[in-house]
Protein backbone atom coordinates (compact mmCIF):
# COMPACT_ATOMS: atom_id res chain seq x y z
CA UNK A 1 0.00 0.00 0.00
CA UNK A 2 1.88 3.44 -1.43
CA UNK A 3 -0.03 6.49 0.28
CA UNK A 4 -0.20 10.08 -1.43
CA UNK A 5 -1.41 12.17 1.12
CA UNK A 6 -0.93 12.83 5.11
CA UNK A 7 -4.62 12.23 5.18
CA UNK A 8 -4.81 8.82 2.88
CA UNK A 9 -2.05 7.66 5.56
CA UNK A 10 -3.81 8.80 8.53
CA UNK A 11 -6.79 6.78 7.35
CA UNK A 12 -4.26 3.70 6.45
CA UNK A 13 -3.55 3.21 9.60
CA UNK A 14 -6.65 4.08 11.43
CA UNK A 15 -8.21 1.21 9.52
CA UNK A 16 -5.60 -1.21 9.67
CA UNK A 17 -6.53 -4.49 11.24
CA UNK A 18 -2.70 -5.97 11.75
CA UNK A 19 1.04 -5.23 11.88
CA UNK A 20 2.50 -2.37 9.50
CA UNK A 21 6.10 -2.27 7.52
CA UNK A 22 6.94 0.89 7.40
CA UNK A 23 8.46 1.69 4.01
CA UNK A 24 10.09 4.49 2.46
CA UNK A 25 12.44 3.98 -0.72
CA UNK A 26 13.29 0.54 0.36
CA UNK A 27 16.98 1.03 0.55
CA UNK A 28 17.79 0.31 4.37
CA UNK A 29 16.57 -3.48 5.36
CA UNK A 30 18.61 -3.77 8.77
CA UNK A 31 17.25 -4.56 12.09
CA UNK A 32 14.85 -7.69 12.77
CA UNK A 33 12.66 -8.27 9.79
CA UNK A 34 8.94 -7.31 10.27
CA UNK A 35 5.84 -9.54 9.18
CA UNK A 36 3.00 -7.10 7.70
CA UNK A 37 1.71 -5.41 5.33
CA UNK A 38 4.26 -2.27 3.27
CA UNK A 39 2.92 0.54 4.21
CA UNK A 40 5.39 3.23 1.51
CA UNK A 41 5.23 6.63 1.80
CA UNK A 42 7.19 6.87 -1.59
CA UNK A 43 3.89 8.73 -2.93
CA UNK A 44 4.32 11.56 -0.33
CA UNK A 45 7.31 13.61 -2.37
CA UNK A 46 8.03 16.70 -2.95
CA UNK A 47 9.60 20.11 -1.35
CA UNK A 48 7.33 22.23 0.64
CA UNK A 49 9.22 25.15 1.45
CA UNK A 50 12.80 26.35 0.30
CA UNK A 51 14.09 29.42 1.87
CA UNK A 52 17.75 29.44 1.25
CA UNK A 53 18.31 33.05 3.13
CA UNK A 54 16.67 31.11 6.29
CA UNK A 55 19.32 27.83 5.75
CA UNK A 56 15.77 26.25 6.05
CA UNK A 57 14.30 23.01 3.62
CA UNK A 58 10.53 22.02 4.10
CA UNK A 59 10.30 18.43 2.56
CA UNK A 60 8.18 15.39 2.34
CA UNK A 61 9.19 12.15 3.23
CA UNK A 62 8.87 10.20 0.12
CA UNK A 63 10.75 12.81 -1.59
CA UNK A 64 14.36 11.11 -3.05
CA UNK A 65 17.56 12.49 -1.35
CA UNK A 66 18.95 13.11 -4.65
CA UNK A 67 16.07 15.50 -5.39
CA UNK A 68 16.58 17.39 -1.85
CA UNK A 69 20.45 17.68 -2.51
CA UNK A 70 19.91 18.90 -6.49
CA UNK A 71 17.46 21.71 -4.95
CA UNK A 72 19.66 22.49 -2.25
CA UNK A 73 22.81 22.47 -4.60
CA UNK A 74 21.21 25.47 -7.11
CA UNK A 75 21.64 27.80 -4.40
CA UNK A 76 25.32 26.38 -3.16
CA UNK A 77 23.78 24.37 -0.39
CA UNK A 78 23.73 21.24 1.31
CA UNK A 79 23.08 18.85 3.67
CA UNK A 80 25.51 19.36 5.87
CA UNK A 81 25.66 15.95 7.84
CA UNK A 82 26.56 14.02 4.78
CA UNK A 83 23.71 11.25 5.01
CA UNK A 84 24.82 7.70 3.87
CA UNK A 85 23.99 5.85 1.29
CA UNK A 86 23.24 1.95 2.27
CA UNK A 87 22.49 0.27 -1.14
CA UNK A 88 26.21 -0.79 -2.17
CA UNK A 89 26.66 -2.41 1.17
CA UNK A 90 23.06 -3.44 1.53
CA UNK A 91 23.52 -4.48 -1.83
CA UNK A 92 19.76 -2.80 -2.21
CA UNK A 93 17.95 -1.46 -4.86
CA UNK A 94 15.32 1.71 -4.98
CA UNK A 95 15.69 5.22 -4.16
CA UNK A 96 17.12 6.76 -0.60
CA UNK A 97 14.03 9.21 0.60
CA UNK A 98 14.86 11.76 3.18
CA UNK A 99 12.26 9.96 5.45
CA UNK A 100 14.39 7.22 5.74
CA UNK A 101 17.52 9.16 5.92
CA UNK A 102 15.84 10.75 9.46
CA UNK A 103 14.14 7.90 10.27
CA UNK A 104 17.45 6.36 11.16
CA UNK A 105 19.42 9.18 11.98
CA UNK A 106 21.49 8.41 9.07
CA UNK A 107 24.99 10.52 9.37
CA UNK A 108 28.12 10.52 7.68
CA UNK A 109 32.07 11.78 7.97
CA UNK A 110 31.15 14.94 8.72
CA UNK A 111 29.44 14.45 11.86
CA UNK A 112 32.45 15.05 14.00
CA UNK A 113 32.37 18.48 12.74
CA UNK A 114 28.92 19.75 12.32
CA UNK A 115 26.42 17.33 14.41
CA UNK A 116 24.06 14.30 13.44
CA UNK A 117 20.85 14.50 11.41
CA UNK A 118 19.40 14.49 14.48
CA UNK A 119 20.85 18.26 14.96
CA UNK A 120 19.43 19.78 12.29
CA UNK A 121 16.01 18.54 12.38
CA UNK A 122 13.47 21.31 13.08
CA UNK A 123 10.69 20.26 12.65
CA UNK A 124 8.40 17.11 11.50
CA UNK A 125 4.52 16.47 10.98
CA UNK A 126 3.50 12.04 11.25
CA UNK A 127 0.71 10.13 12.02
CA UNK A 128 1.08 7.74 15.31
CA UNK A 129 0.13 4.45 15.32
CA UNK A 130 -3.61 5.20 16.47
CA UNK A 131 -3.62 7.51 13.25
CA UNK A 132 -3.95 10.79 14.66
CA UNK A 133 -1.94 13.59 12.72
CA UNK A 134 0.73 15.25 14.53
CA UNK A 135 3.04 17.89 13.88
CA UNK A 136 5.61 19.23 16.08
CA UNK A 137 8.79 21.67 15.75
CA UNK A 138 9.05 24.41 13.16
CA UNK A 139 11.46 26.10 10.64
CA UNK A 140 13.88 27.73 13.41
CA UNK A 141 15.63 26.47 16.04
CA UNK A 142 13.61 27.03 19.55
CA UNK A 143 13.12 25.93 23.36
CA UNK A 144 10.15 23.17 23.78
CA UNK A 145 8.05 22.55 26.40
CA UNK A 146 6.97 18.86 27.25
CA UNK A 147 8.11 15.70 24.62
CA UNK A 148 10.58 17.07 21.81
CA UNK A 149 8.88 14.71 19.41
CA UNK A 150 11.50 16.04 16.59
CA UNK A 151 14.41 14.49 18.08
CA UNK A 152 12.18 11.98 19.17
CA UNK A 153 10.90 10.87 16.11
CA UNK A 154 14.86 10.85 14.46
CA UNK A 155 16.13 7.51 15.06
CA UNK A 156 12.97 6.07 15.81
CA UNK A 157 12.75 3.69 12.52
CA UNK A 158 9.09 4.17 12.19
CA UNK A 159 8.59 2.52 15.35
CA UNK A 160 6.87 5.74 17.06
CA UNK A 161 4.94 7.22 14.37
CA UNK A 162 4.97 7.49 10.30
CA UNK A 163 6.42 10.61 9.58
CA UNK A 164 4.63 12.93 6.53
CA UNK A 165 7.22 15.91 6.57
CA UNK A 166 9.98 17.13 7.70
CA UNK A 167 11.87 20.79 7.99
CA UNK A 168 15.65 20.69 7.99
CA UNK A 169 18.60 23.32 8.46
CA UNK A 170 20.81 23.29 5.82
CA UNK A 171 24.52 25.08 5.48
CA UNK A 172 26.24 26.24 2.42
CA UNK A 173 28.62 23.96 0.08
CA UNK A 174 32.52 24.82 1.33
CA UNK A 175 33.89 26.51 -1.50
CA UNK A 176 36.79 24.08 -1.53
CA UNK A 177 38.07 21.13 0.24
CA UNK A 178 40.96 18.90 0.07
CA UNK A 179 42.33 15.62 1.53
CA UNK A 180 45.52 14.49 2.92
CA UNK A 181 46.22 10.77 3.13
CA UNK A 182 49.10 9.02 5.52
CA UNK A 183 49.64 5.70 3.80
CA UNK A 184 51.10 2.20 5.52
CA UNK A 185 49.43 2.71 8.84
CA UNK A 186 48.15 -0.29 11.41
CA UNK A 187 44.90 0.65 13.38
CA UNK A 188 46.68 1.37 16.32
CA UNK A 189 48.77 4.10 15.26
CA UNK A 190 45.92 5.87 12.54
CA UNK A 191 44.18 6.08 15.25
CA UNK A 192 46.56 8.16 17.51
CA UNK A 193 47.36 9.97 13.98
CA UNK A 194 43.25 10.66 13.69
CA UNK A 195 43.42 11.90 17.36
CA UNK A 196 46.12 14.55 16.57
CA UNK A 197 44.38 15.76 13.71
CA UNK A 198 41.14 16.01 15.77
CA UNK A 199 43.16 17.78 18.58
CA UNK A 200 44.55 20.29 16.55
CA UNK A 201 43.28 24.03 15.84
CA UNK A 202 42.52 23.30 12.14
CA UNK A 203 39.01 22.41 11.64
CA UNK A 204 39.06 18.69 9.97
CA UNK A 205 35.68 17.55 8.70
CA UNK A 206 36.38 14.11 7.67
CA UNK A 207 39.00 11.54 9.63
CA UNK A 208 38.85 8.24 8.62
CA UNK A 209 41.15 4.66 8.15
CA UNK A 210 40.59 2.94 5.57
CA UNK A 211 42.52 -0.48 4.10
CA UNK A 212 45.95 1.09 3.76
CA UNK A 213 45.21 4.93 3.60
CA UNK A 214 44.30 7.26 6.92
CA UNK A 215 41.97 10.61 5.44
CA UNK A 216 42.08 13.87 6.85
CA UNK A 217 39.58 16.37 5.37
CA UNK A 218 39.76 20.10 5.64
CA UNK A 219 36.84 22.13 3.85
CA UNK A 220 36.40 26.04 3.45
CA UNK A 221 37.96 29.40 1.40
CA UNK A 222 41.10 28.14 -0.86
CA UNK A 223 43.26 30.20 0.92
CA UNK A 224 41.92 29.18 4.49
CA UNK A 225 42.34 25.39 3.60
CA UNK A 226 46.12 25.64 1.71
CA UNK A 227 47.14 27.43 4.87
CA UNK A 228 45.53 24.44 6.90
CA UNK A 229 46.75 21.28 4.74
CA UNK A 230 50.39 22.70 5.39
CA UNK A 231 49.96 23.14 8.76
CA UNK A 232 48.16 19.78 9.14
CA UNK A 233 51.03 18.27 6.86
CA UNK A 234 53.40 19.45 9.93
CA UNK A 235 51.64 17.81 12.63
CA UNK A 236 51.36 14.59 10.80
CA UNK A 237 54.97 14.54 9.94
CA UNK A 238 55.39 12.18 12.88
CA UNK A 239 53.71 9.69 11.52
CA UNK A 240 54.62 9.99 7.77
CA UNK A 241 54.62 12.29 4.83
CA UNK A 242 51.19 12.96 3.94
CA UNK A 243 49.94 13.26 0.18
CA UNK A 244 47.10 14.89 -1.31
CA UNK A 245 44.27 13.09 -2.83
CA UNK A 246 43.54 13.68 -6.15
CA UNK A 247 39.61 13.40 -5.67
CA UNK A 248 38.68 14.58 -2.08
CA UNK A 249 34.95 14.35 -2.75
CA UNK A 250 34.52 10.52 -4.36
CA UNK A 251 36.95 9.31 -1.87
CA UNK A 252 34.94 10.80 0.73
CA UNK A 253 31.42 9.56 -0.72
CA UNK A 254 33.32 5.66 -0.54
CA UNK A 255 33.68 6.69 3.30
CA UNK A 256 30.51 7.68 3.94
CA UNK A 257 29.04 4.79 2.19
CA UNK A 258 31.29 2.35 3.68
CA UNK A 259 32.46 0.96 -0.16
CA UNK A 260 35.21 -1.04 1.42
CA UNK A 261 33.13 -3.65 2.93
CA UNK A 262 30.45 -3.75 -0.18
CA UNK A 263 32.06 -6.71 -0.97
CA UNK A 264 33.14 -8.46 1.91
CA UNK A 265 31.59 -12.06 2.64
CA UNK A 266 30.04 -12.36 6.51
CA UNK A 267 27.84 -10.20 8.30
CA UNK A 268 28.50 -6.33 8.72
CA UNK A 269 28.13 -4.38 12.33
CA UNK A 270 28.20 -0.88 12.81
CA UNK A 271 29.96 -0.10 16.13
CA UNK A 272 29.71 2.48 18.13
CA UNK A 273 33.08 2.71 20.65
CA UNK A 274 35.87 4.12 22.32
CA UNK A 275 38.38 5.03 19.85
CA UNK A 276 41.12 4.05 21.88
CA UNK A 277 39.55 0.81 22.07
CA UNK A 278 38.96 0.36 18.27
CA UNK A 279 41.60 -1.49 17.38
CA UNK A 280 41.71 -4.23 20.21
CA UNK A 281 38.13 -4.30 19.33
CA UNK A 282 38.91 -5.46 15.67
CA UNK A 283 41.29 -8.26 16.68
CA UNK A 284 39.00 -9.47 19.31
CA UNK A 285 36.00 -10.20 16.92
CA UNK A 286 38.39 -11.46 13.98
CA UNK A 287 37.18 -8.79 11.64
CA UNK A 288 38.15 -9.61 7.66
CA UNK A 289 37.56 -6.60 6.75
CA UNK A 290 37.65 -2.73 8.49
CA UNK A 291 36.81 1.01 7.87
CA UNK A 292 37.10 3.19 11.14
CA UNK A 293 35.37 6.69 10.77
CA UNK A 294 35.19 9.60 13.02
CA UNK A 295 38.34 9.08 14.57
CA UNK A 296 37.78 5.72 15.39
CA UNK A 297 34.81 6.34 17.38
CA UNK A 298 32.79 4.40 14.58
CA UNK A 299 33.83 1.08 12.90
CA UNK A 300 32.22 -0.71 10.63
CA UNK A 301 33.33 -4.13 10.51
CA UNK A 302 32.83 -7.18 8.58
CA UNK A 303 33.04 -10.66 10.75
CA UNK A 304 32.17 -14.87 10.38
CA UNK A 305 28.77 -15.41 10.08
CA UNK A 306 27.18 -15.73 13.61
CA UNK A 307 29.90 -13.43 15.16
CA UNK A 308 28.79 -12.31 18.91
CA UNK A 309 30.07 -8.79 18.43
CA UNK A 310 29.21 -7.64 21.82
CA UNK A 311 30.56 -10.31 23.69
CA UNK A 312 34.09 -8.31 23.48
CA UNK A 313 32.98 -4.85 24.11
CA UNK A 314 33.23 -2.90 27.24
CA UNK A 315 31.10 0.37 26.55
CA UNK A 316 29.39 1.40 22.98
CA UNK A 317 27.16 0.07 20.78
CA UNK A 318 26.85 -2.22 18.48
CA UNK A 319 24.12 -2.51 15.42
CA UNK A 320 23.85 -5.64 12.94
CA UNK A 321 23.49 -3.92 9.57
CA UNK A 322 23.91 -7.09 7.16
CA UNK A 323 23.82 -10.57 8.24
CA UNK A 324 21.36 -12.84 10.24
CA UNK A 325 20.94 -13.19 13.78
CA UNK A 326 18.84 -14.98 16.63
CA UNK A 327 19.16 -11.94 18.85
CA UNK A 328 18.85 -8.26 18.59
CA UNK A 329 20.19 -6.43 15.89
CA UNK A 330 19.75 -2.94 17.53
CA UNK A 331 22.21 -3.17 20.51
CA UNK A 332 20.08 -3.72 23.77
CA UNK A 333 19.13 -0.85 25.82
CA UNK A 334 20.07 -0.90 29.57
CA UNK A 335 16.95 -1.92 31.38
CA UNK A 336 15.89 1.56 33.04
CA UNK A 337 15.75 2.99 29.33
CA UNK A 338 14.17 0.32 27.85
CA UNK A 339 11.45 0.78 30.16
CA UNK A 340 11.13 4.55 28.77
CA UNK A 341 11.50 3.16 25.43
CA UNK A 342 8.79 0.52 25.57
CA UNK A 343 6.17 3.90 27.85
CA UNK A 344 6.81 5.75 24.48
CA UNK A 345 5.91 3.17 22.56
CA UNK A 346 2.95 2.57 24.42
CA UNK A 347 1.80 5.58 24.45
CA UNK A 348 2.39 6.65 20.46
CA UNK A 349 1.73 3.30 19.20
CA UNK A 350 -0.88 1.66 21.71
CA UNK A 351 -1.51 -0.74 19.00
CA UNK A 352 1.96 -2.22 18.27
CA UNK A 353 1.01 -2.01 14.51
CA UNK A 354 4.17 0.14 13.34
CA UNK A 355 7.41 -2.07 12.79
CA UNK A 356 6.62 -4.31 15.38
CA UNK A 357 9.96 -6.24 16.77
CA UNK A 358 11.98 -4.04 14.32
CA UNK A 359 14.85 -2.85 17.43
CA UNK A 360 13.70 -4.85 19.63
């Protein structure tokens, strides 16, 4: 069932009489699969609102990401948090919809710099699971009183409600950006490299290890980020001689869409940890295959089917993105907050109709 309307959705799922999979382009499958009926809110496209002297985006749900980033791109904007793509290591067909991308809080390499999806949703309008419209937020950033249903709602997978629209912040396009690479380095000591960088006084958006190569990323005016590679050149010198990359922005896009591990054979975790304990953390599980991100501080990691990932952690998190499993593939939540969790899904979704078992 493909919906059109906030209205034709409303009545959807007033009327249903079981379980609902919430859909949106189709392109992110992870977490326990749910038995129902597709409920897609690919019909519900389009932009709203586009105010690009207000940094401000209006869209619906169904609408493509491709279509929000071309809009956003006319007036040298973007989305700032750099939303992944799944479908390469999903190995998934259809189109990404910026529903999805804040259903799941989907951010990418640039997260260390400027925030989460999470942080630059403003506002969102869905329909809960007892089919009563709701709309909370705005188009500027303000103080709430009560639930803050817009962070709420990000990261919920469509367990909470079925969101119709959403209103974003957006932030210009750099005006250049470039990429240093330190080649030859084990885990271990890209990671203490990553941490320098991070450290320093020289703005990095983008520090990641991948296969043989460790990525720095430095975006902004040409003459701002020359004077910055040099200087980052000099701190790294410790660690080796660090070359420019001839194509910052695809090598970055292969980051944020984890390319490296498209490929790999096993199941694929997304983890969530310390970065000084990264690397132990990768030997421990017998990972084939690696990419650390932000620092370290995520790791995406390909393992032997059946692989208890977090057996061997201390702190973090852990989520099962590709692969089968007989327990959770959302990492548990300590029991205090999963008795918070399961109130607010009482309470939005009495009925347990939308993505039932889904994180749980």
């Amino acid at each position: 069932m493909t919906v059109t309307s906030q209205e034709e959705l409303a009545a959807a799922i007033r009327d249903t009489s079981g379980p609902l999979r919430i859909q949106g382009g189709g392109t992110r499958p992870y977490g326990r699969p749910v038995i129902g009926e597709v409920l897609s809110t690919a019909g519900l496209s389009g932009v709203t609102l586009y105010d690009p002297g207000a940094l401000t985006i209006v869209v619906k749900t169904g609408t493509p990401v491709a279509e929000v980033e071309e809009t956003l791109a006319k007036s040298g904007q973007r989305l700032a948090f750099e939303p992944m793509d799944h479908r390469a290591l999903l190995r998934t067909d259809g189109t990404p919809t910026i529903g999805g991308v804040v259903a799941g809080n989907i951010s990418g390499p640039r997260r260390i710099a400027v925030g989460a999806c999470r942080d630059f949703l403003l506002g969102v309008t869905f329909v809960d699971g007892s089919g009563t419209l709701i709309k909370n937020g705005g188009r500027v950033m303000k103080n709430v009183t009560g639930y803050d249903l817009v962070k709420l709602m990000c990261g919920s997978h469509g367990t909470l409600g079925v969101m119709t629209e959403v209103a974003l912040k957006v932030l210009p396009i750099a005006a250049t950006e470039a990429t240093l690479a330190l080649r030859g380095l084990d885990p271990t000591t890209a990671i203490k490299a990553m941490a320098a960088a991070l450290g320093s006084p020289f703005d990095v958006t983008g520090v990641a290890h991948d296969g043989d190569e460790t990525l720095f990323r430095l975006e902004g005016f040409a003459d701002s980020v020359a004077y910055r590679t040099g200087k980052l050149s000099a701190l790294l010198a410790p660690f080796g001689t660090a070359k420019a990359v001839a194509d910052s922005a695809a090598r970055w896009q292969d980051i944020r869409d984890a390319k490296a591990l498209s490929t790999a054979p096993g199941d694929i975790w997304r983890i969530s940890v310390r970065p000084s304990e990264a690397a132990a953390l990768v030997t421990a599980i017998g990972a084939t295959d690696t990419l650390f991100d932000w620092g370290g501080g995520l790791v995406w990691a390909a393992v032997p089917p059946g692989t208890d990932v977090r057996r061997h952690m201390t702190g973090g998190h852990a989520t099962l993105i590709r692969g089968t499993s007989d327990g959770p593939h959302f990492h548990p939540e300590p029991a205090p907050v999963a008795a918070i969790t399961q109130g607010l899904r009482d309470r939005f979704d009495p009925r347990g109709i939308l993505n039932p078992g889904l994180m749980t």
